[in-house]
PDB file of N, CA and C in Angstrom:
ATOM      1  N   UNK A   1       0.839  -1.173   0.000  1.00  0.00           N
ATOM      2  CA  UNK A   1       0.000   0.000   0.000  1.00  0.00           C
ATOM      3  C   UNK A   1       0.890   1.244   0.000  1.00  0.00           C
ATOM      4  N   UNK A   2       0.614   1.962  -0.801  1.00  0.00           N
ATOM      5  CA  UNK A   2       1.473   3.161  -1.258  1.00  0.00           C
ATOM      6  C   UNK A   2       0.918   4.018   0.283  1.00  0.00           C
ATOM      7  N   UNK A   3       2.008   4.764   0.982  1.00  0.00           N
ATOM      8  CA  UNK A   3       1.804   6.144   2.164  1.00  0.00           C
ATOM      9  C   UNK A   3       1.646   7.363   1.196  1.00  0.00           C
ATOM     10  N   UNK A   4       0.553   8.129   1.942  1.00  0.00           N
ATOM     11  CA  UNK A   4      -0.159   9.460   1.746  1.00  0.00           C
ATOM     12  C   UNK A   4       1.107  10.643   1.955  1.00  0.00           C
ATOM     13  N   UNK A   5       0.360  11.555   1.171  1.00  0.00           N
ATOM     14  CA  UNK A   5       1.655  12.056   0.523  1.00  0.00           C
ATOM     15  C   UNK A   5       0.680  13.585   0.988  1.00  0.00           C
ATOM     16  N   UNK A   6       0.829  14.820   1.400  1.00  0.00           N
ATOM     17  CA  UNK A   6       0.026  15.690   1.486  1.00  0.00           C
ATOM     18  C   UNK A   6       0.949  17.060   1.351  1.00  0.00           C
ATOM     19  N   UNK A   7      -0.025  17.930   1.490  1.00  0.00           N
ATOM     20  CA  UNK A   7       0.465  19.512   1.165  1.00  0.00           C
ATOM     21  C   UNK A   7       0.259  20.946   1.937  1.00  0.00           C
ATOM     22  N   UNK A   8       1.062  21.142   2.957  1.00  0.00           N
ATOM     23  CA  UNK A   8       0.425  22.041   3.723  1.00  0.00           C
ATOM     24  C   UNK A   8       0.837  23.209   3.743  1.00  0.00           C
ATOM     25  N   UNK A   9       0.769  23.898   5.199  1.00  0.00           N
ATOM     26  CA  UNK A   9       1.672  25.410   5.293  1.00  0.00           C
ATOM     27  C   UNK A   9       2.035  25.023   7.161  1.00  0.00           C
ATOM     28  N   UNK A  10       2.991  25.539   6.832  1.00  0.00           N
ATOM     29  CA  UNK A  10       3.515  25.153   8.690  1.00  0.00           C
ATOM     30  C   UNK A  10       2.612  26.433   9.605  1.00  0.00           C
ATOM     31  N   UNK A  11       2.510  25.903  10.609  1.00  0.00           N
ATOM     32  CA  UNK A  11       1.904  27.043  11.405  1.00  0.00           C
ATOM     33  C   UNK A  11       2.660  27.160  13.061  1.00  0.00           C
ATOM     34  N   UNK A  12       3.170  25.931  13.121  1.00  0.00           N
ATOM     35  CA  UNK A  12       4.570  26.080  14.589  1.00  0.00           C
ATOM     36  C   UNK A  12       5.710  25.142  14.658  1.00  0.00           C
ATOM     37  N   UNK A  13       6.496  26.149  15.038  1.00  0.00           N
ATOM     38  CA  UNK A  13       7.807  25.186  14.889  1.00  0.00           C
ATOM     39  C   UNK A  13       8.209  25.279  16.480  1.00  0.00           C
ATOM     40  N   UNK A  14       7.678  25.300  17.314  1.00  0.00           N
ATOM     41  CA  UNK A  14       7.956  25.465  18.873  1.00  0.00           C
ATOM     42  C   UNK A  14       9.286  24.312  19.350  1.00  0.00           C
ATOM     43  N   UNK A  15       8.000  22.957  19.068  1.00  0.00           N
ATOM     44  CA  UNK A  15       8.615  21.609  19.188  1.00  0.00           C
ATOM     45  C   UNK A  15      10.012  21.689  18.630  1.00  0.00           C
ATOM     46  N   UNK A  16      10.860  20.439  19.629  1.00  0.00           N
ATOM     47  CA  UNK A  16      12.327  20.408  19.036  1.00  0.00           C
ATOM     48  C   UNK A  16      11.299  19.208  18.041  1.00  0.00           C
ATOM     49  N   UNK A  17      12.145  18.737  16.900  1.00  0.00           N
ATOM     50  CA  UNK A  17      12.204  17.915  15.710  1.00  0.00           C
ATOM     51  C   UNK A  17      10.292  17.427  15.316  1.00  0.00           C
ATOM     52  N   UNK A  18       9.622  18.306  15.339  1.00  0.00           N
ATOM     53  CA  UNK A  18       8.579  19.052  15.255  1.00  0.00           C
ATOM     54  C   UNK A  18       7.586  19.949  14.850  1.00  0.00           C
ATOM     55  N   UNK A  19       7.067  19.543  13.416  1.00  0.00           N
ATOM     56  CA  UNK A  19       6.142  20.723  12.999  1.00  0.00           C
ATOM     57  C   UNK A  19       4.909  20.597  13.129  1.00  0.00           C
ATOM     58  N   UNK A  20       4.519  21.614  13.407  1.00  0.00           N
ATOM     59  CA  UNK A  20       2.470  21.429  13.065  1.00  0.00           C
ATOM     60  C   UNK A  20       2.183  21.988  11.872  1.00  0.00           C
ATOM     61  N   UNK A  21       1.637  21.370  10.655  1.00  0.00           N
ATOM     62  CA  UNK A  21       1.374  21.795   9.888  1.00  0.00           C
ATOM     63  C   UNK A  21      -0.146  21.624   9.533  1.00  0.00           C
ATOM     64  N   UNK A  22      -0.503  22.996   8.464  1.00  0.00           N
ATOM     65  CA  UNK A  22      -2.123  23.290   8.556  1.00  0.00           C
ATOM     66  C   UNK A  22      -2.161  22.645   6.779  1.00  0.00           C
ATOM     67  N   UNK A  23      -3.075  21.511   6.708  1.00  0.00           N
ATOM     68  CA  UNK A  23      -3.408  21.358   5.639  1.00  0.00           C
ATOM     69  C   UNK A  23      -4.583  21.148   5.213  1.00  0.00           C
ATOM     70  N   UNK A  24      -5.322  22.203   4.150  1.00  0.00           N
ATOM     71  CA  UNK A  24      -6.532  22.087   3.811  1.00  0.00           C
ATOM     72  C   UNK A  24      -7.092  20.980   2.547  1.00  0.00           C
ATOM     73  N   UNK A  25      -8.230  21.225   2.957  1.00  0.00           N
ATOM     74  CA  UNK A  25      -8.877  20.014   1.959  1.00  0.00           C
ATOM     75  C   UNK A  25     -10.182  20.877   1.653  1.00  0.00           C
ATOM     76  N   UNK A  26     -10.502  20.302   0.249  1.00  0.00           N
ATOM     77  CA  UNK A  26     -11.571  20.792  -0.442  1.00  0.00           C
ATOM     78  C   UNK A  26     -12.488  19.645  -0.473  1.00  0.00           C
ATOM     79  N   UNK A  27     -13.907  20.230   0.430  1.00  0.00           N
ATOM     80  CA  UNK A  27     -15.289  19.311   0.293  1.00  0.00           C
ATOM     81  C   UNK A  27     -16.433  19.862  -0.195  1.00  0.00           C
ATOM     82  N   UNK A  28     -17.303  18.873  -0.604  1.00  0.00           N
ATOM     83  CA  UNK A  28     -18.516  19.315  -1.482  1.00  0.00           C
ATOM     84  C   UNK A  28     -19.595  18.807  -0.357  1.00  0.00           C
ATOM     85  N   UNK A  29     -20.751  19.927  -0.103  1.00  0.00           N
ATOM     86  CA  UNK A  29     -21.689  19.821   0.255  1.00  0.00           C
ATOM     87  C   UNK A  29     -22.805  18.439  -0.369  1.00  0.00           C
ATOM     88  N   UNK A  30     -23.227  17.005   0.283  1.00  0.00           N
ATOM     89  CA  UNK A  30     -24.185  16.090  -0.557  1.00  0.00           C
ATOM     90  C   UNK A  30     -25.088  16.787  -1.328  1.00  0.00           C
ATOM     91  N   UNK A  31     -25.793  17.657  -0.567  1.00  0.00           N
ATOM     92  CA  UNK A  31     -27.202  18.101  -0.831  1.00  0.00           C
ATOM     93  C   UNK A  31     -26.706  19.530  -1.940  1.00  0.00           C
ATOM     94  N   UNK A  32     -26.462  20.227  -1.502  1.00  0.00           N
ATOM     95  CA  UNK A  32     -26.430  21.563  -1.625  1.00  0.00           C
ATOM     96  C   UNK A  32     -25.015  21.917  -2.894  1.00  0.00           C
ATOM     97  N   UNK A  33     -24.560  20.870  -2.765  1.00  0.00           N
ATOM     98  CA  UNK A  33     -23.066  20.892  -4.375  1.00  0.00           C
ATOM     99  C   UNK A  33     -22.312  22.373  -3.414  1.00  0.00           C
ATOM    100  N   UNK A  34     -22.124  22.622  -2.065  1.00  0.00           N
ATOM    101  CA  UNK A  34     -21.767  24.083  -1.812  1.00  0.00           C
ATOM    102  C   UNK A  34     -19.937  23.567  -2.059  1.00  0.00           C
ATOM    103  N   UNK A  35     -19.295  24.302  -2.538  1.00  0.00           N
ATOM    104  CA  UNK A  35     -18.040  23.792  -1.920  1.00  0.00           C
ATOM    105  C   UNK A  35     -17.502  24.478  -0.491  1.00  0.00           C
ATOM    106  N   UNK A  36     -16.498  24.147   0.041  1.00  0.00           N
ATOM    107  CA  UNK A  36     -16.049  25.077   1.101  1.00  0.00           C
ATOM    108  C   UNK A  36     -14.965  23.999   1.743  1.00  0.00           C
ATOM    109  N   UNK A  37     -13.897  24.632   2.436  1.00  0.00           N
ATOM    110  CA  UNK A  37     -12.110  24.239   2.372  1.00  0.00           C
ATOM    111  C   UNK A  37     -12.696  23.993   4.273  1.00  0.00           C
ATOM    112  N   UNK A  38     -11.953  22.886   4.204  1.00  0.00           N
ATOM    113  CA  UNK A  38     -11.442  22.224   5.720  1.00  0.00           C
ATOM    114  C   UNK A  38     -10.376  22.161   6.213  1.00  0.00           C
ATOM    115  N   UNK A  39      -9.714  22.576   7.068  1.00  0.00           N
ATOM    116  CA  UNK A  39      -8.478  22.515   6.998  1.00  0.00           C
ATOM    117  C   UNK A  39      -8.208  21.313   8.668  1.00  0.00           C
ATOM    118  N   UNK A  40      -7.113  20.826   8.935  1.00  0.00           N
ATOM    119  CA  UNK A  40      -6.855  19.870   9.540  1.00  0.00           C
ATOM    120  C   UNK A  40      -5.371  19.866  10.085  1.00  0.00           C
ATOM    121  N   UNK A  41      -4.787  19.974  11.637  1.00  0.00           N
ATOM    122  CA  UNK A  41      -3.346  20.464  11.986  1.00  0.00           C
ATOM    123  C   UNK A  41      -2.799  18.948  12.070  1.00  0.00           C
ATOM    124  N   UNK A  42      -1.276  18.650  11.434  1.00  0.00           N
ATOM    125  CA  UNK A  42      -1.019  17.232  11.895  1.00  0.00           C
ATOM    126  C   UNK A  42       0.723  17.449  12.265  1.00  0.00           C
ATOM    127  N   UNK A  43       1.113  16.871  13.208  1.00  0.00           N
ATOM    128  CA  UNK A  43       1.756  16.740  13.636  1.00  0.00           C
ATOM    129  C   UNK A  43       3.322  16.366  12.325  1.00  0.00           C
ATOM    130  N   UNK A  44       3.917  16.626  12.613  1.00  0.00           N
ATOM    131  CA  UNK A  44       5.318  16.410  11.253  1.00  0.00           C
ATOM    132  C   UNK A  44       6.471  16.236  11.589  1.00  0.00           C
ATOM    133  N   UNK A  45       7.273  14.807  11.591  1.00  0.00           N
ATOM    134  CA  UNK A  45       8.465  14.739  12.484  1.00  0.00           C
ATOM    135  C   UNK A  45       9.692  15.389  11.319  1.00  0.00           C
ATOM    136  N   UNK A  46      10.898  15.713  11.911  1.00  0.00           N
ATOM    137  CA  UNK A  46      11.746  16.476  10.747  1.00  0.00           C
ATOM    138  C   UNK A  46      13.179  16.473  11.579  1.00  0.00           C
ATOM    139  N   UNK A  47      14.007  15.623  11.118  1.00  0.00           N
ATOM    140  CA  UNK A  47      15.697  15.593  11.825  1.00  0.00           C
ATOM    141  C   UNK A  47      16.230  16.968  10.997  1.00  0.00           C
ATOM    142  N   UNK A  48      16.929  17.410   9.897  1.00  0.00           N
ATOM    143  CA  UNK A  48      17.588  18.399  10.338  1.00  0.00           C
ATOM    144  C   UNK A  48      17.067  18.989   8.448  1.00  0.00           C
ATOM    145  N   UNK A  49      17.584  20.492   9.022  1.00  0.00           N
ATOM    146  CA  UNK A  49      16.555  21.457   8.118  1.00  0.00           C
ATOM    147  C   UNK A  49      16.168  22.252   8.510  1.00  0.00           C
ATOM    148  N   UNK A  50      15.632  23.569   7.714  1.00  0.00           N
ATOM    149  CA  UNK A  50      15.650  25.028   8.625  1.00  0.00           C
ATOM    150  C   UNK A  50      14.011  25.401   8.013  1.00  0.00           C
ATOM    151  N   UNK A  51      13.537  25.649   8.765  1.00  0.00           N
ATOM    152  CA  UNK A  51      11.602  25.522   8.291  1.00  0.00           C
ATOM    153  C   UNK A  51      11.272  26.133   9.235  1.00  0.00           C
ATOM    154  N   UNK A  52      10.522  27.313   8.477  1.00  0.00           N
ATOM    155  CA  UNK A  52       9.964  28.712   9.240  1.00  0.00           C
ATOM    156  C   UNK A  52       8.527  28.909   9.348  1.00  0.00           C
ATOM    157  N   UNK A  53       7.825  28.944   9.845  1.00  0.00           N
ATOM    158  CA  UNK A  53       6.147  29.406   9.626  1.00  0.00           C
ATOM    159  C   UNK A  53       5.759  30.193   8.814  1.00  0.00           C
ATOM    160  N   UNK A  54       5.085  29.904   7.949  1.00  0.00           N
ATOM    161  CA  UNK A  54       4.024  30.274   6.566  1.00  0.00           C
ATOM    162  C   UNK A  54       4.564  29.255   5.532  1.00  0.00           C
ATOM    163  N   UNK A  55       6.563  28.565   5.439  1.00  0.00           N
ATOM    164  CA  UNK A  55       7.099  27.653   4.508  1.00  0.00           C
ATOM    165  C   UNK A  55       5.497  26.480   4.137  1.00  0.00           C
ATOM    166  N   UNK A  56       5.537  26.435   2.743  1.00  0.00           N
ATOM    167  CA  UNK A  56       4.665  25.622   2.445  1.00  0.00           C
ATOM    168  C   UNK A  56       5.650  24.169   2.271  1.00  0.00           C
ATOM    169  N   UNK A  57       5.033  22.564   2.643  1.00  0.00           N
ATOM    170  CA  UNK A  57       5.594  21.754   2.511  1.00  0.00           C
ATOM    171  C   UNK A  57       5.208  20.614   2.420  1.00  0.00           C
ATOM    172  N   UNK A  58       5.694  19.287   2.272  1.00  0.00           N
ATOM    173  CA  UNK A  58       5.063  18.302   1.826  1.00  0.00           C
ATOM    174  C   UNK A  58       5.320  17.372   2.881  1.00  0.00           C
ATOM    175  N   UNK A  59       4.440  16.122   3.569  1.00  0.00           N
ATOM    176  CA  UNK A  59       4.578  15.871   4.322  1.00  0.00           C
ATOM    177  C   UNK A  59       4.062  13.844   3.867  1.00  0.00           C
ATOM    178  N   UNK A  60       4.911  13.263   4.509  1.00  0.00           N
ATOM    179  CA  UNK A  60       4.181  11.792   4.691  1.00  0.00           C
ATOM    180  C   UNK A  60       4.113  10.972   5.289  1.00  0.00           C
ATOM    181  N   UNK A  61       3.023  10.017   4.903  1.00  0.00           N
ATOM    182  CA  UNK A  61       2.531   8.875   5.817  1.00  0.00           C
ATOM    183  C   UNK A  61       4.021   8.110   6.436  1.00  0.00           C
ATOM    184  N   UNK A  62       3.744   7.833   7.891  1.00  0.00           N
ATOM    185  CA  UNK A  62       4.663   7.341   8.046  1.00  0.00           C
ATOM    186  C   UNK A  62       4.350   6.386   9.274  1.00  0.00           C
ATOM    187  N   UNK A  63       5.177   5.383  10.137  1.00  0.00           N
ATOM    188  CA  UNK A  63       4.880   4.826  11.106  1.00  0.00           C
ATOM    189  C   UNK A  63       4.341   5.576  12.530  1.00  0.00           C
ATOM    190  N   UNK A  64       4.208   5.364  13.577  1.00  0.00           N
ATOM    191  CA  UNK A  64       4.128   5.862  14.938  1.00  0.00           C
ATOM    192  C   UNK A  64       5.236   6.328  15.297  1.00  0.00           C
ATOM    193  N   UNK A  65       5.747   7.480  15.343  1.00  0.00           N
ATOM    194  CA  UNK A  65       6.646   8.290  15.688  1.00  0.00           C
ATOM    195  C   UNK A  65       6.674   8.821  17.799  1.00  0.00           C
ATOM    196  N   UNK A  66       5.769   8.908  17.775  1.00  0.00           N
ATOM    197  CA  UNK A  66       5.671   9.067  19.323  1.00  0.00           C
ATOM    198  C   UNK A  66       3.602   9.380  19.101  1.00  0.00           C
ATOM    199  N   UNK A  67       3.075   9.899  20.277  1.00  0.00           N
ATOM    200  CA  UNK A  67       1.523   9.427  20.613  1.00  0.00           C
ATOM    201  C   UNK A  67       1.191  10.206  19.600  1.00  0.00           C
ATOM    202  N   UNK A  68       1.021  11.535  19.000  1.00  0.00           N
ATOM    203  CA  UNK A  68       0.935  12.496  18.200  1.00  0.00           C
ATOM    204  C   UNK A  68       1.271  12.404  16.588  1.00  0.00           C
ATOM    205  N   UNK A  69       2.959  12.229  16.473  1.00  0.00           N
ATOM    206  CA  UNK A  69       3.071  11.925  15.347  1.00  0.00           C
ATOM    207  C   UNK A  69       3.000  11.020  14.468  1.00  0.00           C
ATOM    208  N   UNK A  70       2.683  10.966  13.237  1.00  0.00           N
ATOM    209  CA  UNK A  70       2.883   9.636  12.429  1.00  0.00           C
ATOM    210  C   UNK A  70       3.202  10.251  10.864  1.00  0.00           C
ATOM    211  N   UNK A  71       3.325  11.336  10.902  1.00  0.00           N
ATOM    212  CA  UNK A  71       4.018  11.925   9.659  1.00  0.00           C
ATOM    213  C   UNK A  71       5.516  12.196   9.981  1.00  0.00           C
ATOM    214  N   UNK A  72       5.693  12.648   8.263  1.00  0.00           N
ATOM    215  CA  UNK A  72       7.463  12.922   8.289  1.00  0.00           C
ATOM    216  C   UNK A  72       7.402  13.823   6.939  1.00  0.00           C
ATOM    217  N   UNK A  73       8.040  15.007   7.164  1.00  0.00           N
ATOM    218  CA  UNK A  73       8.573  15.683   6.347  1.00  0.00           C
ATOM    219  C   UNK A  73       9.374  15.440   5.130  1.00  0.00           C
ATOM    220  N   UNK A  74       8.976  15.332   3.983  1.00  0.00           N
ATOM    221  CA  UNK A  74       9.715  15.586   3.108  1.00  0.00           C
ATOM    222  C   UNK A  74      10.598  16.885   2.339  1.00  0.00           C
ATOM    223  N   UNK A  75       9.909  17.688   2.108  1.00  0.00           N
ATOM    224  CA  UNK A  75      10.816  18.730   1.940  1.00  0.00           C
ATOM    225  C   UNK A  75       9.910  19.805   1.511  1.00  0.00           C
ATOM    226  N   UNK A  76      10.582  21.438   1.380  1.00  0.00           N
ATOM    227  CA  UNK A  76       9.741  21.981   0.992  1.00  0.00           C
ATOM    228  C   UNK A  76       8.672  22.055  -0.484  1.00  0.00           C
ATOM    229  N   UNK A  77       7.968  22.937  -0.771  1.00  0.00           N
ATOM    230  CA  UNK A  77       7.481  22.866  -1.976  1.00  0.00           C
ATOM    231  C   UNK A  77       8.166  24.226  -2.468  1.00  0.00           C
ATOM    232  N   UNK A  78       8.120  24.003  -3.740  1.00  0.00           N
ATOM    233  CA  UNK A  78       8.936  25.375  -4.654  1.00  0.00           C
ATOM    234  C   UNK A  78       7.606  26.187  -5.259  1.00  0.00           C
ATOM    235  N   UNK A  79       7.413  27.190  -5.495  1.00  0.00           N
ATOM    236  CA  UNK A  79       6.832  27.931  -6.219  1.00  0.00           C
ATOM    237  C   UNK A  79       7.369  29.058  -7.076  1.00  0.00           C
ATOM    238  N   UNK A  80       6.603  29.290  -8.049  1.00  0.00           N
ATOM    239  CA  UNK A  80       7.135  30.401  -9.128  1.00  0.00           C
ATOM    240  C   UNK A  80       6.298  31.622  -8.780  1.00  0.00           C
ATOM    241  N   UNK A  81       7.005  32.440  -8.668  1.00  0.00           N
ATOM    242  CA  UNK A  81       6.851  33.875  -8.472  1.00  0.00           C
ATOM    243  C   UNK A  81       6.169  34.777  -9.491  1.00  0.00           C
ATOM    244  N   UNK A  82       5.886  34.128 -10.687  1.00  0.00           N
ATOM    245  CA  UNK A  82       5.954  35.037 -11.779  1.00  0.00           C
ATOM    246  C   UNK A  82       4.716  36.293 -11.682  1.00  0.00           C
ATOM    247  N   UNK A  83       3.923  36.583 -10.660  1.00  0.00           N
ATOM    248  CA  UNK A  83       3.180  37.530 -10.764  1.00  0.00           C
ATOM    249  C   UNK A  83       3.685  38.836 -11.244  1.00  0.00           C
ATOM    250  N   UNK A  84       2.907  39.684 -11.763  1.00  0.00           N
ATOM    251  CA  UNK A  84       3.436  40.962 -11.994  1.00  0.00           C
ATOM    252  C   UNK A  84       3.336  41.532 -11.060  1.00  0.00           C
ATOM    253  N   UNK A  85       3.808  42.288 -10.777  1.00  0.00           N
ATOM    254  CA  UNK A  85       3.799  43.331  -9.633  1.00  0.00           C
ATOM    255  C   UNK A  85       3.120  44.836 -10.078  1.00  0.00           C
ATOM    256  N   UNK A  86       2.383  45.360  -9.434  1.00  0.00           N
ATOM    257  CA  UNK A  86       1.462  46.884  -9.693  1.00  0.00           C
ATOM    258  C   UNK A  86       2.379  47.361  -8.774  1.00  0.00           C
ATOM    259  N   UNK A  87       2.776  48.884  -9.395  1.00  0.00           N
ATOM    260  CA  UNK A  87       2.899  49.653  -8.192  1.00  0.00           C
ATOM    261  C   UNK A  87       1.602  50.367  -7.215  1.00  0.00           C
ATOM    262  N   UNK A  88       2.007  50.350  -6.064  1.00  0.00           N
ATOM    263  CA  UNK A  88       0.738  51.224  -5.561  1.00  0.00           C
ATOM    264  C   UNK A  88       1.090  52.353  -5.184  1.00  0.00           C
ATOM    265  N   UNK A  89       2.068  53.147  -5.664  1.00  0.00           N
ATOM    266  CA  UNK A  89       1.932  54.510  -5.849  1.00  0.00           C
ATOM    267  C   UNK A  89       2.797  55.132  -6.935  1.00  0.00           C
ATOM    268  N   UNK A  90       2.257  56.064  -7.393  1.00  0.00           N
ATOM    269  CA  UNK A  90       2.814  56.499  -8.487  1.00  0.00           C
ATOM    270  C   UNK A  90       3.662  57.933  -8.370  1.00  0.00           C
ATOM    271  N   UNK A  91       5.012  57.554  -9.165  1.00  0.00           N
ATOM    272  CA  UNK A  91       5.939  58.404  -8.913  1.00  0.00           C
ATOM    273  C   UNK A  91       5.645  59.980  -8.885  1.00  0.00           C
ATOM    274  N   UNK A  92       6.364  60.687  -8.502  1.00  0.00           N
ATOM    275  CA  UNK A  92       5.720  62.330  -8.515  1.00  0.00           C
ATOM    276  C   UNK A  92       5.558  63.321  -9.481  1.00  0.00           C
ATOM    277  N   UNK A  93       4.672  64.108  -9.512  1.00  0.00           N
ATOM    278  CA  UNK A  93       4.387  64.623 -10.931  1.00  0.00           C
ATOM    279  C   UNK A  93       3.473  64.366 -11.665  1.00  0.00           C
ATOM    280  N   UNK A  94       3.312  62.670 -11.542  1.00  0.00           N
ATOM    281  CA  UNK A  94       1.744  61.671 -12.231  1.00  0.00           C
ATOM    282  C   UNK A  94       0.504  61.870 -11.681  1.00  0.00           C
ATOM    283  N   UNK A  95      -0.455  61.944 -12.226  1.00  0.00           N
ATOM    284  CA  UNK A  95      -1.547  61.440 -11.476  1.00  0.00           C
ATOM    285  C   UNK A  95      -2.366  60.136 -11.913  1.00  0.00           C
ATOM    286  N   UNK A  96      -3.077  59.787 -11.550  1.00  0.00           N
ATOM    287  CA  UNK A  96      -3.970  58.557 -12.197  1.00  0.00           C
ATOM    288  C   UNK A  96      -4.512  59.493 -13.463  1.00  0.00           C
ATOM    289  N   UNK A  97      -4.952  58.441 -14.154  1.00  0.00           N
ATOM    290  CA  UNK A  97      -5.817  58.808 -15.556  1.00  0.00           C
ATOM    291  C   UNK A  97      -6.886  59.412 -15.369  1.00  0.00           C
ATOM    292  N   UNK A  98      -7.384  60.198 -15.693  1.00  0.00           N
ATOM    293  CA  UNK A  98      -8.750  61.391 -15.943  1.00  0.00           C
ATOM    294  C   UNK A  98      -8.579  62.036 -14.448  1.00  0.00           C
ATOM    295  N   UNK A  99      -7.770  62.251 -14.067  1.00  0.00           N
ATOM    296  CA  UNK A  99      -7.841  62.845 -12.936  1.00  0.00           C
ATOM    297  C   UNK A  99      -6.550  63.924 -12.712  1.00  0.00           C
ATOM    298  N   UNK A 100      -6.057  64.433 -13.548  1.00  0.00           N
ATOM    299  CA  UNK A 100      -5.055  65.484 -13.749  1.00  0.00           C
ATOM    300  C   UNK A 100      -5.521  66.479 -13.290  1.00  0.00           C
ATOM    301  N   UNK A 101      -4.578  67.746 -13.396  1.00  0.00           N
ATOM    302  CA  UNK A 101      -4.820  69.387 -13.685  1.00  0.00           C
ATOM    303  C   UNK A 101      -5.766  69.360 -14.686  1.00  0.00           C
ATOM    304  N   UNK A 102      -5.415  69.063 -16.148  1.00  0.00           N
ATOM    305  CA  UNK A 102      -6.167  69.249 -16.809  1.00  0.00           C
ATOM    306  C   UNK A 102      -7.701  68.666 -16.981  1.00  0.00           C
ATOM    307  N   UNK A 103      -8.281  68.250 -16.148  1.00  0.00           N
ATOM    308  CA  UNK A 103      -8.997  67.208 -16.420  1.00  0.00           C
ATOM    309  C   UNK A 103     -10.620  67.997 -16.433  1.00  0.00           C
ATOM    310  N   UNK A 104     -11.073  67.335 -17.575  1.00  0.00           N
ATOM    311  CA  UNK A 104     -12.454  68.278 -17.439  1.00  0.00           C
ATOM    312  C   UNK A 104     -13.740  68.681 -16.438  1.00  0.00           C
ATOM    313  N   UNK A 105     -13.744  67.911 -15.775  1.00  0.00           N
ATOM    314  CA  UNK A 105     -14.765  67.394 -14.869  1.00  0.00           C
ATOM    315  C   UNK A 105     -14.181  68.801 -13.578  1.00  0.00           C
ATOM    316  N   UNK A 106     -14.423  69.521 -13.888  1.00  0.00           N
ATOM    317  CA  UNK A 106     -13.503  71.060 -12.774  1.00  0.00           C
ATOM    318  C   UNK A 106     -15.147  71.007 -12.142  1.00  0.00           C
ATOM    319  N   UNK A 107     -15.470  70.760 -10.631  1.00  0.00           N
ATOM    320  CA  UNK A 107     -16.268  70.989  -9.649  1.00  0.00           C
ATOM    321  C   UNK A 107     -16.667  72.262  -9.499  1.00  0.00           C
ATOM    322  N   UNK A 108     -15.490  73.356  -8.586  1.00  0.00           N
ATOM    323  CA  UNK A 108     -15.894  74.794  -8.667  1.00  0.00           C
ATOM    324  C   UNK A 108     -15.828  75.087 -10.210  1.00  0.00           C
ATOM    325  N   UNK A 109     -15.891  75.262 -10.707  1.00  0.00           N
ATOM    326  CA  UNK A 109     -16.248  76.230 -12.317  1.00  0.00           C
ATOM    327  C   UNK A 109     -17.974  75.863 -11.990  1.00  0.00           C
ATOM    328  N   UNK A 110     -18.332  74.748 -11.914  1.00  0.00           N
ATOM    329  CA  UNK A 110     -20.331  74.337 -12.157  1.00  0.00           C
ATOM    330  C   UNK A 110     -20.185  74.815 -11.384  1.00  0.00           C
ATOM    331  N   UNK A 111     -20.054  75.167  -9.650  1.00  0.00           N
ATOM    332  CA  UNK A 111     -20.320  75.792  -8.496  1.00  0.00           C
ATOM    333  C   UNK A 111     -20.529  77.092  -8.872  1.00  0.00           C
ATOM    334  N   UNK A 112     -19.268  78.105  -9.528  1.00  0.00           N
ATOM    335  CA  UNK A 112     -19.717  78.982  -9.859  1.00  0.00           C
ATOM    336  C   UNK A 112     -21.111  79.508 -10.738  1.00  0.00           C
ATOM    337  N   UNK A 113     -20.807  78.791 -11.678  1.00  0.00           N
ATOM    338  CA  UNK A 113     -21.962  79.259 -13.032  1.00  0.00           C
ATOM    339  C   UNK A 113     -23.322  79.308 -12.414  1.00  0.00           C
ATOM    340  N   UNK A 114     -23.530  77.998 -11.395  1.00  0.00           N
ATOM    341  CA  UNK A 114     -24.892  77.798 -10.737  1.00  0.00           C
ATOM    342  C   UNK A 114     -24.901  78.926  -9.518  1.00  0.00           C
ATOM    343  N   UNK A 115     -23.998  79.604  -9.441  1.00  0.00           N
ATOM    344  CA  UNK A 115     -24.104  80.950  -8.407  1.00  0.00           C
ATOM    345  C   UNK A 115     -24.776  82.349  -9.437  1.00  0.00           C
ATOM    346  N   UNK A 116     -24.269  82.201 -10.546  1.00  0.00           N
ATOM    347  CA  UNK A 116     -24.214  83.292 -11.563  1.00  0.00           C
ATOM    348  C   UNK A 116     -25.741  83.419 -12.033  1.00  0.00           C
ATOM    349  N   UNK A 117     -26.579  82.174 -11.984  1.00  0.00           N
ATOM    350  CA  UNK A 117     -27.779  81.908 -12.970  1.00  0.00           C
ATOM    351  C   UNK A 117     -28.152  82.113 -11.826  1.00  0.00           C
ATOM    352  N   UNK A 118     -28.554  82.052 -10.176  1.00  0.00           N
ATOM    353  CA  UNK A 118     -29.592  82.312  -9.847  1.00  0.00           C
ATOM    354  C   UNK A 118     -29.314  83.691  -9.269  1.00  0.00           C
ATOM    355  N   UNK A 119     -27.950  84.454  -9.007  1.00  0.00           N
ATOM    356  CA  UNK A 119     -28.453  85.852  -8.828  1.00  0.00           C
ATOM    357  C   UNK A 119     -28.669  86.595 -10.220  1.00  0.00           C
ATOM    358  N   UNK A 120     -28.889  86.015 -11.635  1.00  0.00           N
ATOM    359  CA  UNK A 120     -30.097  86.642 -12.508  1.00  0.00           C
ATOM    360  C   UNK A 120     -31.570  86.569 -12.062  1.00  0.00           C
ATOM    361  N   UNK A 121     -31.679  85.628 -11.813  1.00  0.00           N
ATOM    362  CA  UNK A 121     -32.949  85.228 -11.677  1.00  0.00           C
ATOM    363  C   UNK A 121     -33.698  85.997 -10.644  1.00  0.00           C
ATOM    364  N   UNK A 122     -32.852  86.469  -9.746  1.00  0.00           N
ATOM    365  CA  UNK A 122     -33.113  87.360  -8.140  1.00  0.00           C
ATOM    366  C   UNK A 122     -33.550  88.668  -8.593  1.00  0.00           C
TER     367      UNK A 122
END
């Protein structure tokens, strides 16, 4: 019988040779088809290696390690970075789009004009 092989995110490294790791699972509602994520903390034995909290990692089935554990660390998982990055602020001088000096939409100018038309009207 092939051992379970899983995918988590560490959440404590307190323990000496010791991780708790948080790994979720995706379930479907019988009735209702709802989906919604479960997540589940399991114990992770690990001799030597440097593993920090949030490291995502892979973890497996393994014998009785002590009352708690029965997993074992394999190693981390790699990910690619390739997102783009936005800046969230823009260098000086810029403004966002339609929203310049020049930009037509001028507030006081209508403030005025609508001052102008009703002392005719007075």
């Amino acid at each position: 019988m092939s051992k379970k092989i899983l995918k988590g995110i560490i959440t404590s490294t307190k323990s000496a040779k010791t991780l708790i790791v948080n790994v979720p699972s995706l379930k479907e509602h019988s009735k209702y088809k709802k989906r919604f994520t479960r997540h589940k903390k399991y114990k992770a034995h690990y001799e030597t290696g440097e593993y920090k909290v949030g490291d995502k990692v892979l973890i497996e089935e393994s014998r009785p390690i002590s009352k708690d554990k029965r997993w074992k660390v394999i190693g981390l998982v790699l990910e690619n970075k390739s997102q783009k990055e936005t800046p969230t602020s823009l260098p000086d001088g810029q403004a966002p789009e339609g929203r310049g000096p020049d930009s037509s939409d001028d507030v006081e100018g209508d403030h005025d004009k609508t001052e102008e038309s009703l002392n005719k009207e007075i």
